[in-house]
Protein backbone atom coordinates (compact mmCIF):
# COMPACT_ATOMS: atom_id res chain seq x y z
CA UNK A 1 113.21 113.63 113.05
CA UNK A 2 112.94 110.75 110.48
CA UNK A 3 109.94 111.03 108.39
CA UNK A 4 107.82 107.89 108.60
CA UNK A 5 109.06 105.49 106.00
CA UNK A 6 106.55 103.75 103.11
CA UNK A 7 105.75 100.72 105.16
CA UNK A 8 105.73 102.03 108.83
CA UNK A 9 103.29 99.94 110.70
CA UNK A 10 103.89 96.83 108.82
CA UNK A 11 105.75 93.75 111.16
CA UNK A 12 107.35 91.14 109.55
CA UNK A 13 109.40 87.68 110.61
CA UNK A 14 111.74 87.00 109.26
CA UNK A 15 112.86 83.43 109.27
CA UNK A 16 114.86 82.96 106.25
CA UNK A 17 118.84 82.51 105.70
CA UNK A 18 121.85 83.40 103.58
CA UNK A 19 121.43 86.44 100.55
CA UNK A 20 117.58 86.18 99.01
CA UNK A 21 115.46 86.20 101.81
CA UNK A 22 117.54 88.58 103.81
CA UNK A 23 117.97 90.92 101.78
CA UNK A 24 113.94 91.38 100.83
CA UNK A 25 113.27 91.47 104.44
CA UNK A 26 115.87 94.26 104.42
CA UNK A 27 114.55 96.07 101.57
CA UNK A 28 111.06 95.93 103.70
CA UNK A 29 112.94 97.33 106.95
CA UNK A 30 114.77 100.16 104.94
CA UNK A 31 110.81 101.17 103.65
CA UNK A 32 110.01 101.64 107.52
CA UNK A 33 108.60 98.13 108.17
CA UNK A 34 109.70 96.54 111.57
CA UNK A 35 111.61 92.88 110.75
CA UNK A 36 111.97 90.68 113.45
CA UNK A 37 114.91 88.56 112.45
CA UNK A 38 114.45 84.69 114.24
CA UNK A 39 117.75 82.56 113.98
CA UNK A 40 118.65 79.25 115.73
CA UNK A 41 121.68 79.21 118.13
CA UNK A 42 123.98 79.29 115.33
CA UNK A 43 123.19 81.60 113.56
CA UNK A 44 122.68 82.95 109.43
CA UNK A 45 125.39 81.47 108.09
CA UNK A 46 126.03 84.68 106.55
CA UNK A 47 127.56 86.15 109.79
CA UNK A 48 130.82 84.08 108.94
CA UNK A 49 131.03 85.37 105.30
CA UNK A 50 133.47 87.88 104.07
CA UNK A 51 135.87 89.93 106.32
CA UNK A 52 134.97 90.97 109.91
CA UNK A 53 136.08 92.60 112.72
CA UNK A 54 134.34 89.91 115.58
CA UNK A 55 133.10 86.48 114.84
CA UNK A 56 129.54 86.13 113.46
CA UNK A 57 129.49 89.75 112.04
CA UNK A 58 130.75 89.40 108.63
CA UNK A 59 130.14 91.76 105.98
CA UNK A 60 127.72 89.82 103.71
CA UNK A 61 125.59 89.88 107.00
CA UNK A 62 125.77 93.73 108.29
CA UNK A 63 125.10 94.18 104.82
CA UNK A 64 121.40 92.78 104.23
CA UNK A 65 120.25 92.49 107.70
CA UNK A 66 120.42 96.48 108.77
CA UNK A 67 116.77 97.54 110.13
CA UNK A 68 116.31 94.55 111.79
CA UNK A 69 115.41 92.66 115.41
CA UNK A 70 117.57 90.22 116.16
CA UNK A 71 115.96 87.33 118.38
CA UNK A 72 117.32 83.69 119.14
CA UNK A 73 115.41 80.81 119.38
CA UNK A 74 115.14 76.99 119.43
CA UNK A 75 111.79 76.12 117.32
CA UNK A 76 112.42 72.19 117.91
CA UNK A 77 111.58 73.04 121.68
CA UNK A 78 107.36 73.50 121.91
CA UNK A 79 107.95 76.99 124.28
CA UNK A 80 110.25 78.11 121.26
CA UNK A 81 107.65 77.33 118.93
CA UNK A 82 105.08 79.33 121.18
CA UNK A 83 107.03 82.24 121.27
CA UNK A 84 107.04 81.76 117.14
CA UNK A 85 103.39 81.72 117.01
CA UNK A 86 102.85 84.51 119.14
CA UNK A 87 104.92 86.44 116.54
CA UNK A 88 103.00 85.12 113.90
CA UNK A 89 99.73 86.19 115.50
CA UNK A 90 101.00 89.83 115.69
CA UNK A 91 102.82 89.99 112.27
CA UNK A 92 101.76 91.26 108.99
CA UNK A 93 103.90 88.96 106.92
CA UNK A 94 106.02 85.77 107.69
CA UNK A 95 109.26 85.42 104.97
CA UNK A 96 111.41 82.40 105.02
CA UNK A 97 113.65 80.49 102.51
CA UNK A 98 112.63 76.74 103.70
CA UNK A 99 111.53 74.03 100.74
CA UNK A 100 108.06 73.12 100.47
CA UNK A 101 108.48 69.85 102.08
CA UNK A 102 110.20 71.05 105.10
CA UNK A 103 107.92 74.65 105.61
CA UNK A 104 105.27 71.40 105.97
CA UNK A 105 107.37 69.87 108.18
CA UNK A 106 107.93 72.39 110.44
CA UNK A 107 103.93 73.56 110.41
CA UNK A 108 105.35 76.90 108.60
CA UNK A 109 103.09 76.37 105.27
CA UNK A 110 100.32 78.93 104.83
CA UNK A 111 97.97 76.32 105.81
CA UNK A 112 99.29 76.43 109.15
CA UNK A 113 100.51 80.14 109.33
CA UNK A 114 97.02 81.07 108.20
CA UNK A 115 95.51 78.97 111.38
CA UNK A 116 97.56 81.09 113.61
CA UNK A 117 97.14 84.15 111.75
CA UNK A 118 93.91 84.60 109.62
CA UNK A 119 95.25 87.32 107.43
CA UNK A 120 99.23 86.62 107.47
CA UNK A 121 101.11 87.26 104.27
CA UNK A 122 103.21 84.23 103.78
CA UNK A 123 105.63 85.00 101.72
CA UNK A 124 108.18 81.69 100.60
CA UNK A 125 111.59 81.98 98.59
CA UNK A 126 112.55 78.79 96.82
CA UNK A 127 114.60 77.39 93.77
CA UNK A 128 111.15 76.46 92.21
CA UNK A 129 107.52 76.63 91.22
CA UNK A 130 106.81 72.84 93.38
CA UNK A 131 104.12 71.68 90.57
CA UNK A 132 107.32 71.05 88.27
CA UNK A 133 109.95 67.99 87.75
CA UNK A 134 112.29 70.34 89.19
CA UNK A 135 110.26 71.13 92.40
CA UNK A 136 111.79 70.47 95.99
CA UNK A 137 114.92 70.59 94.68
CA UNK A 138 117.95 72.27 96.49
CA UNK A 139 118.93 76.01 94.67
CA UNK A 140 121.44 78.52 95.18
CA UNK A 141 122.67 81.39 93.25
CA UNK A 142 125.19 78.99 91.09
CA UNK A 143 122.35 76.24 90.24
CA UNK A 144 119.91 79.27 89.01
CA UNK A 145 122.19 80.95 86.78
CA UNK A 146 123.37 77.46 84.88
CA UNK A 147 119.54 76.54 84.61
CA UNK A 148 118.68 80.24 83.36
CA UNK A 149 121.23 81.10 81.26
CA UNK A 150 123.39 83.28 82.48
CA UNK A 151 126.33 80.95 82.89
CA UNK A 152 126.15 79.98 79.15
CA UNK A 153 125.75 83.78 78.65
CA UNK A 154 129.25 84.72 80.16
CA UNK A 155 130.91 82.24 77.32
CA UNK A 156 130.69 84.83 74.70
CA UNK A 157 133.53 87.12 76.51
CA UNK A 158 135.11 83.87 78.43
CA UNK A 159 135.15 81.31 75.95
CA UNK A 160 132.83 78.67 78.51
CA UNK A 161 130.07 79.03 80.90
CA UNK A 162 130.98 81.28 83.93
CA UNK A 163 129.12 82.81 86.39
CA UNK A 164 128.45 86.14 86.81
CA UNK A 165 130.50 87.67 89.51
CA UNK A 166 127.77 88.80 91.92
CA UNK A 167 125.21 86.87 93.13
CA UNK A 168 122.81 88.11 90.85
CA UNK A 169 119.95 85.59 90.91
CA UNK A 170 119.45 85.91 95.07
CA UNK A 171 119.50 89.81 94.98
CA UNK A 172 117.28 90.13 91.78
CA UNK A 173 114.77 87.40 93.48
CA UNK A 174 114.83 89.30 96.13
CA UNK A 175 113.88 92.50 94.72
CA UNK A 176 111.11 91.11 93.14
CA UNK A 177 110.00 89.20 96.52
CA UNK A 178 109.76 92.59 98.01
CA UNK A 179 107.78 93.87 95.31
CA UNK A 180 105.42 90.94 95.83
CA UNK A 181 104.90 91.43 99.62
CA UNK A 182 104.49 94.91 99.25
CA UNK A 183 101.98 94.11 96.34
CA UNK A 184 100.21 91.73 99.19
CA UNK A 185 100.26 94.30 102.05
CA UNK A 186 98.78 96.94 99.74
CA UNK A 187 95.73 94.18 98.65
CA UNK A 188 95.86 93.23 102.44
CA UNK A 189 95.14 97.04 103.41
CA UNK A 190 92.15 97.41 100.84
CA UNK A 191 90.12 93.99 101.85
CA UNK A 192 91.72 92.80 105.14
CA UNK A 193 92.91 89.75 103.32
CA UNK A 194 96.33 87.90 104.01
CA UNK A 195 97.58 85.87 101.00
CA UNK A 196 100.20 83.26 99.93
CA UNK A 197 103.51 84.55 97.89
CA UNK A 198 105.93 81.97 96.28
CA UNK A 199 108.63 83.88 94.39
CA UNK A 200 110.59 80.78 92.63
CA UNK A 201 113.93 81.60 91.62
CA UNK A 202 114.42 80.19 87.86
CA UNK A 203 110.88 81.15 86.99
CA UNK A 204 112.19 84.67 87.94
CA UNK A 205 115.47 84.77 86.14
CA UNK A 206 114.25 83.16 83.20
CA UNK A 207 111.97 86.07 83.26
CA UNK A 208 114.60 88.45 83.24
CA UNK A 209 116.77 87.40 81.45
CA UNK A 210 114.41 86.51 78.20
CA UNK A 211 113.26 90.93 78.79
CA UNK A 212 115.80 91.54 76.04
CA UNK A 213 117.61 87.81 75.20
CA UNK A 214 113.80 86.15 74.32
CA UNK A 215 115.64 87.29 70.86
CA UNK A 216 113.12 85.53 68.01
CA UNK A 217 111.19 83.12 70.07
CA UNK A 218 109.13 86.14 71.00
CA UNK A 219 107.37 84.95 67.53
CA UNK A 220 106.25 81.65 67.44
CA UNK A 221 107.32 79.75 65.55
CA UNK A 222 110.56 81.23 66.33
CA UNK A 223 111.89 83.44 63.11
CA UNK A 224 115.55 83.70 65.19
CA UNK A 225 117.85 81.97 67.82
CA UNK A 226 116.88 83.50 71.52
CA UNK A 227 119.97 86.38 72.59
CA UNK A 228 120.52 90.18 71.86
CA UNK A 229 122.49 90.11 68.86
CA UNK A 230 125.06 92.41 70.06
CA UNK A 231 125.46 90.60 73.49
CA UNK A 232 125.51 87.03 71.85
CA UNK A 233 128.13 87.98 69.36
CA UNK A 234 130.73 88.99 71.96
CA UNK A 235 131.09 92.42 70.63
CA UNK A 236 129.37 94.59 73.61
CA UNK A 237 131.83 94.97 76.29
CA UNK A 238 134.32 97.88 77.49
CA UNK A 239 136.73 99.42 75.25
CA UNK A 240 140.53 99.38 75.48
CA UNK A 241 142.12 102.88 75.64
CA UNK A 242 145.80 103.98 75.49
CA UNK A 243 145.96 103.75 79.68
CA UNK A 244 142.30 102.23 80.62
CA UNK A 245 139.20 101.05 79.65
CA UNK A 246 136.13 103.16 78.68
CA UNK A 247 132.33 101.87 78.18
CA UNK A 248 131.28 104.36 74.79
CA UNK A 249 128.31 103.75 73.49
CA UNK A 250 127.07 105.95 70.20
CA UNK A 251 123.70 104.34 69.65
CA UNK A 252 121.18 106.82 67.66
CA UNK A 253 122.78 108.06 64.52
CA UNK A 254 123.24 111.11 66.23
CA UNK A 255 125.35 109.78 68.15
CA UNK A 256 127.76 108.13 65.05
CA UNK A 257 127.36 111.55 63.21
CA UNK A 258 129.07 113.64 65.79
CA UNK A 259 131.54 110.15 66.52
CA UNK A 260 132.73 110.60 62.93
CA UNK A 261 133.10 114.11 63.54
CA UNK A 262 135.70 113.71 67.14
CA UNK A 263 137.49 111.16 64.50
CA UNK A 264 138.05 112.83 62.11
CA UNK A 265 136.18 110.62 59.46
CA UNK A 266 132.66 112.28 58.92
CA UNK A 267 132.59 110.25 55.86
CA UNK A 268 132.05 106.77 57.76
CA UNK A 269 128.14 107.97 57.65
CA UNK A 270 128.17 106.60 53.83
CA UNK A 271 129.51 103.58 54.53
CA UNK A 272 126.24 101.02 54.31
CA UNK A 273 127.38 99.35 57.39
CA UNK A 274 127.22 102.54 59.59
CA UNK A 275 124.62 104.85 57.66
CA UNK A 276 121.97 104.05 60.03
CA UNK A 277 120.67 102.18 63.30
CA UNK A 278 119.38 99.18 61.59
CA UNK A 279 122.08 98.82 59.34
CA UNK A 280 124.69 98.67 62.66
CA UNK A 281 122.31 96.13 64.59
CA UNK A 282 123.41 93.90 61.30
CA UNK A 283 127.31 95.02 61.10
CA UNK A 284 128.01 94.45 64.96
CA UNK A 285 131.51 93.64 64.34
CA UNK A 286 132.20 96.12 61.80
CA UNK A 287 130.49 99.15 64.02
CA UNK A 288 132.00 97.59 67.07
CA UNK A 289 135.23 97.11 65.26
CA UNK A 290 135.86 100.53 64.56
CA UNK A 291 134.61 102.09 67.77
CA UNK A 292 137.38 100.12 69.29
CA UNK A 293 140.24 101.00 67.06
CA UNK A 294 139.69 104.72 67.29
CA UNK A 295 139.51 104.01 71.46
CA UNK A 296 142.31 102.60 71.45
CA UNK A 297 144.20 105.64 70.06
CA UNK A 298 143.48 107.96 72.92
CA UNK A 299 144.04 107.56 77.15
CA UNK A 300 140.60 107.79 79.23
CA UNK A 301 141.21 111.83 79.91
CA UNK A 302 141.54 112.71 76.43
CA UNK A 303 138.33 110.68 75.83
CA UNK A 304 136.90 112.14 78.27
CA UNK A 305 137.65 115.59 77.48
CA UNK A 306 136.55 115.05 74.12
CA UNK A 307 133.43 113.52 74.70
CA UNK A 308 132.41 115.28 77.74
CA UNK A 309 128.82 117.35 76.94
CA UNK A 310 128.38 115.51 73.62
CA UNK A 311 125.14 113.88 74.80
CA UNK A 312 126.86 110.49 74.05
CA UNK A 313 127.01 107.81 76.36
CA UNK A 314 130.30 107.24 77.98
CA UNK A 315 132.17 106.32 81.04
CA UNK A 316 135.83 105.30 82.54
CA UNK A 317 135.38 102.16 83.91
CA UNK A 318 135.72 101.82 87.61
CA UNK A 319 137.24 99.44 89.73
CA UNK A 320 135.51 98.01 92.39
CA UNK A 321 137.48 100.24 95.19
CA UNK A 322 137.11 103.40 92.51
CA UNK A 323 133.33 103.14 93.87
CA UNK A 324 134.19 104.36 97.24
CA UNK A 325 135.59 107.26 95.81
CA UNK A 326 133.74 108.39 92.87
CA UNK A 327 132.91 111.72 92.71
CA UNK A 328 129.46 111.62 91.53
CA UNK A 329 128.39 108.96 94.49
CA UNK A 330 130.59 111.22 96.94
CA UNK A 331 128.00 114.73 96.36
CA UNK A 332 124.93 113.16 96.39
CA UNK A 333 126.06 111.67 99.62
CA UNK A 334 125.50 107.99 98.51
CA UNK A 335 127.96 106.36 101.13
CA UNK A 336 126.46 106.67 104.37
CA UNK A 337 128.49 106.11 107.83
CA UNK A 338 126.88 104.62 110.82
CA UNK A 339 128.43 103.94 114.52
CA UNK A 340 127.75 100.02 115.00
CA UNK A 341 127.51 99.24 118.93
CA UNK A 342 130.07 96.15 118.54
CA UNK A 343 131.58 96.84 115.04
CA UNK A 344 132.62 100.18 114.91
CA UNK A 345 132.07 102.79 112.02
CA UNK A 346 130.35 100.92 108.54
CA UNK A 347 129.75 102.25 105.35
CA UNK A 348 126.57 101.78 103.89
CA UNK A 349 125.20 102.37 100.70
CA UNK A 350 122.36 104.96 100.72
CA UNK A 351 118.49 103.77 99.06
CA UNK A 352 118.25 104.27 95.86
CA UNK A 353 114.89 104.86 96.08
CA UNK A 354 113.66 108.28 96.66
CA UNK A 355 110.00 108.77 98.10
CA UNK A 356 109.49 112.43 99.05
CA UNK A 357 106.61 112.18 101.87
CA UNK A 358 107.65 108.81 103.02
CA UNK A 359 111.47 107.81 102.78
CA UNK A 360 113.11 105.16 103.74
CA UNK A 361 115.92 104.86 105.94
CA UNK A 362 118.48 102.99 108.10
CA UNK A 363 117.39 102.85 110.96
CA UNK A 364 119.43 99.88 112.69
CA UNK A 365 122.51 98.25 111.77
CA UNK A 366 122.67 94.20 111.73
CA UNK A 367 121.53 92.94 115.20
CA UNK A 368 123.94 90.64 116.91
CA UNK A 369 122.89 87.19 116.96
CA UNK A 370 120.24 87.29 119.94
CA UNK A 371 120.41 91.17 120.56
CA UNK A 372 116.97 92.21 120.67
CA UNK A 373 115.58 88.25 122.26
CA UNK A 374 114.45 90.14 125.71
CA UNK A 375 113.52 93.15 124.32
CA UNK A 376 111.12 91.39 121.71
CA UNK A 377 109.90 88.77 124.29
CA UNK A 378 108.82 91.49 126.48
CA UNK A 379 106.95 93.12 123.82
CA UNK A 380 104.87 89.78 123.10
CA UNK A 381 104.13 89.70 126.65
CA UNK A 382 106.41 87.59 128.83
CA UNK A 383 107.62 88.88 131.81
CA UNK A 384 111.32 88.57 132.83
CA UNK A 385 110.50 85.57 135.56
CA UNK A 386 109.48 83.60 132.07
CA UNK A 387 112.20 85.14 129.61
CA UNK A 388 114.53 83.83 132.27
CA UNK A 389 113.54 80.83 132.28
CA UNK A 390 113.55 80.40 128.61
CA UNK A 391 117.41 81.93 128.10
CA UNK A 392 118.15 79.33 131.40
CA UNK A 393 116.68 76.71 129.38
CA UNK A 394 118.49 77.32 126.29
CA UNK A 395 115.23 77.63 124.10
CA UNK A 396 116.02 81.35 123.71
CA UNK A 397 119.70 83.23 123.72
CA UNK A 398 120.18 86.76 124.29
CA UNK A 399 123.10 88.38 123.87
């Protein structure tokens, strides 16, 4: 039997779209909470992104909707928008992705939640805080990560702004969007009281990204330019071996003592530029220069061998595909294989989280788009005369 997870007990709506507000609701679900998962007729859009074995049951989907309810309906129609509030009134907390101006539009502010639902948790995902000149603006993953940085960031290893190859600002806004809710249900459980979340996505990845890059402005007036030295000077990245690439980092002088020693050169510890920590933070290319010239000398085995039980930091570095292999994922059992009803077997990566009396799990893989419609209707109290006549009259689908 599954032990109950973290956040057993705990219902939430889901009512957002796309990466962000998916996958928090997921990270919820995986914790034990029960997501109900509302899309119109259509669809998420991320049921048609990446490859797939049926239509609307893409990968990007099955991947942040698992531990979910699916349920269809048509909120423009008042009955659809009754069934909506009668989720509301049950639920703990309400997540969607909509802009300010439309969440008011659509009576899905807290204002309005809260009149349904005295002590809902309405929790709202947006591009940004909506006092600012930026506020009510359209944002995805691409617009976040020119305005916070991390485009311009990429330009020290591409020579121009790139983005990062992941979408990093929707899944680290989501984490932190999870962190809030469960913040809110924990303040919720002590005092009875609902609240109102906004997790805006610059604010977030300025935050950070500034955890390490906020460089000199840290003082102010600022006594540097903003950026960890190393990173900003292009010389932290992978090293080129004889058949590979290997990430090596010797950072205590520890470390450098017994990497002179592997070399061959134990007399690199006199040279000023390498004699100690500080004086490598100011010799980056020298002490990154000559890590990379002795890599380059060996393949990734001999390296390996060589380094293995050192206490130095070091690893081959893996392909994307190499993941699905590696042994160190494969005997901790991090890949986990599920039967889908519709999709056959998935992979799915384990939680990283470990809670010993109150794990999470996966429960449910991604619901087909109006799977669970009667089951959930039921549960709020319609009887199948009335769910009828909603599916007849296309304000709810089931599948």
């Amino acid at each position: 039997m599954i032990p109950k997870g973290a956040l057993d007990g705990i219902r939430v709506v889901d009512l957002s779209s796309v990466i962000m507000g998916p996958f928090a609701a997921q990270l919820l679900g995986d914790m034990g909470a029960d997501i109900i998962k509302v899309e119109p007729r259509h669809g998420d859009q991320t049921r048609m992104i990446g490859p797939r074995r049926s239509q609307g049951m893409a990968s990007v989907f099955l991947n942040t909707n698992r531990n979910k309810r699916g349920i269809v309906l048509d909120l423009k129609e008042d009955d659809g928008r009754a069934v909506l509030d009668r989720l509301i009134e049950r639920a703990d907390i309400v997540i969607q992705s909509n802009r300010t101006s439309a969440m008011k539009r659509l009576r899905l502010d807290y204002e309005s939640l809260k009149a349904i639902n005295p002590k809902i948790i309405s929790c709202q995902v947006k591009g940004f805080t909506d006092s600012g000149p930026y506020g009510g603006q359209p944002a995805l993953d691409d617009i976040i990560q020119s305005l916070s940085g991390f485009a311009m960031l990429q330009s020290v290893v591409g020579g121009e702004p790139r983005y990062v190859p992941s979408a990093i600002a929707d899944k680290v806004c989501a984490v932190y969007a999870a962190l809030a809710m469960s913040m809110a249900v924990i303040h919720k459980l002590r005092t009875g009281e609902g609240q109102n979340v906004e997790l805006p996505m610059l604010e977030t990845m300025v935050a950070f990204a500034t955890t390490e890059h906020i460089g000199g402005y840290v003082f102010e007036p600022p006594i540097e330019r903003m950026g960890y030295g190393s990173i900003r000077a292009g010389s932290r990245r992978p090293y080129k071996t004889r058949d590979g690439y290997l990430a090596f980092l010797p950072y205590t002088d520890a470390h450098w003592i017994i990497f002179s020693e592997l070399i061959g050169k134990p007399e690199l510890m006199q040279d000023p530029r390498f004699k100690d920590f500080d004086s490598r933070t100011k010799a980056f290319d020298a002490s990154f220069g000559e890590v990379a010239k002795q890599l380059a000398l060996k393949t990734n085995a001999e390296w390996t061998e060589l380094l293995e039980g050192r206490d130095i930091p070091f690893a081959v570095v893996n392909d994307l595909e190499d993941l699905a292999s590696d042994p160190h994922l494969e005997s901790i059992d991090f890949w986990q294989f599920h039967n889908h009803p519709t999709e056959g077997r998935l992979r799915m990566a384990s939680i990283p989280m470990t809670l010993s009396s109150s794990p999470g799990s996966i429960r449910r893989l991604a619901p087909n788009l109006g799977e669970h419609t009667r089951e959930v209707l039921a549960e709020l109290g319609y009887s199948n005369a009335e769910i009828d006549s909603l599916l007849a009259q296309e304000i709810a689908f089931a599948a």
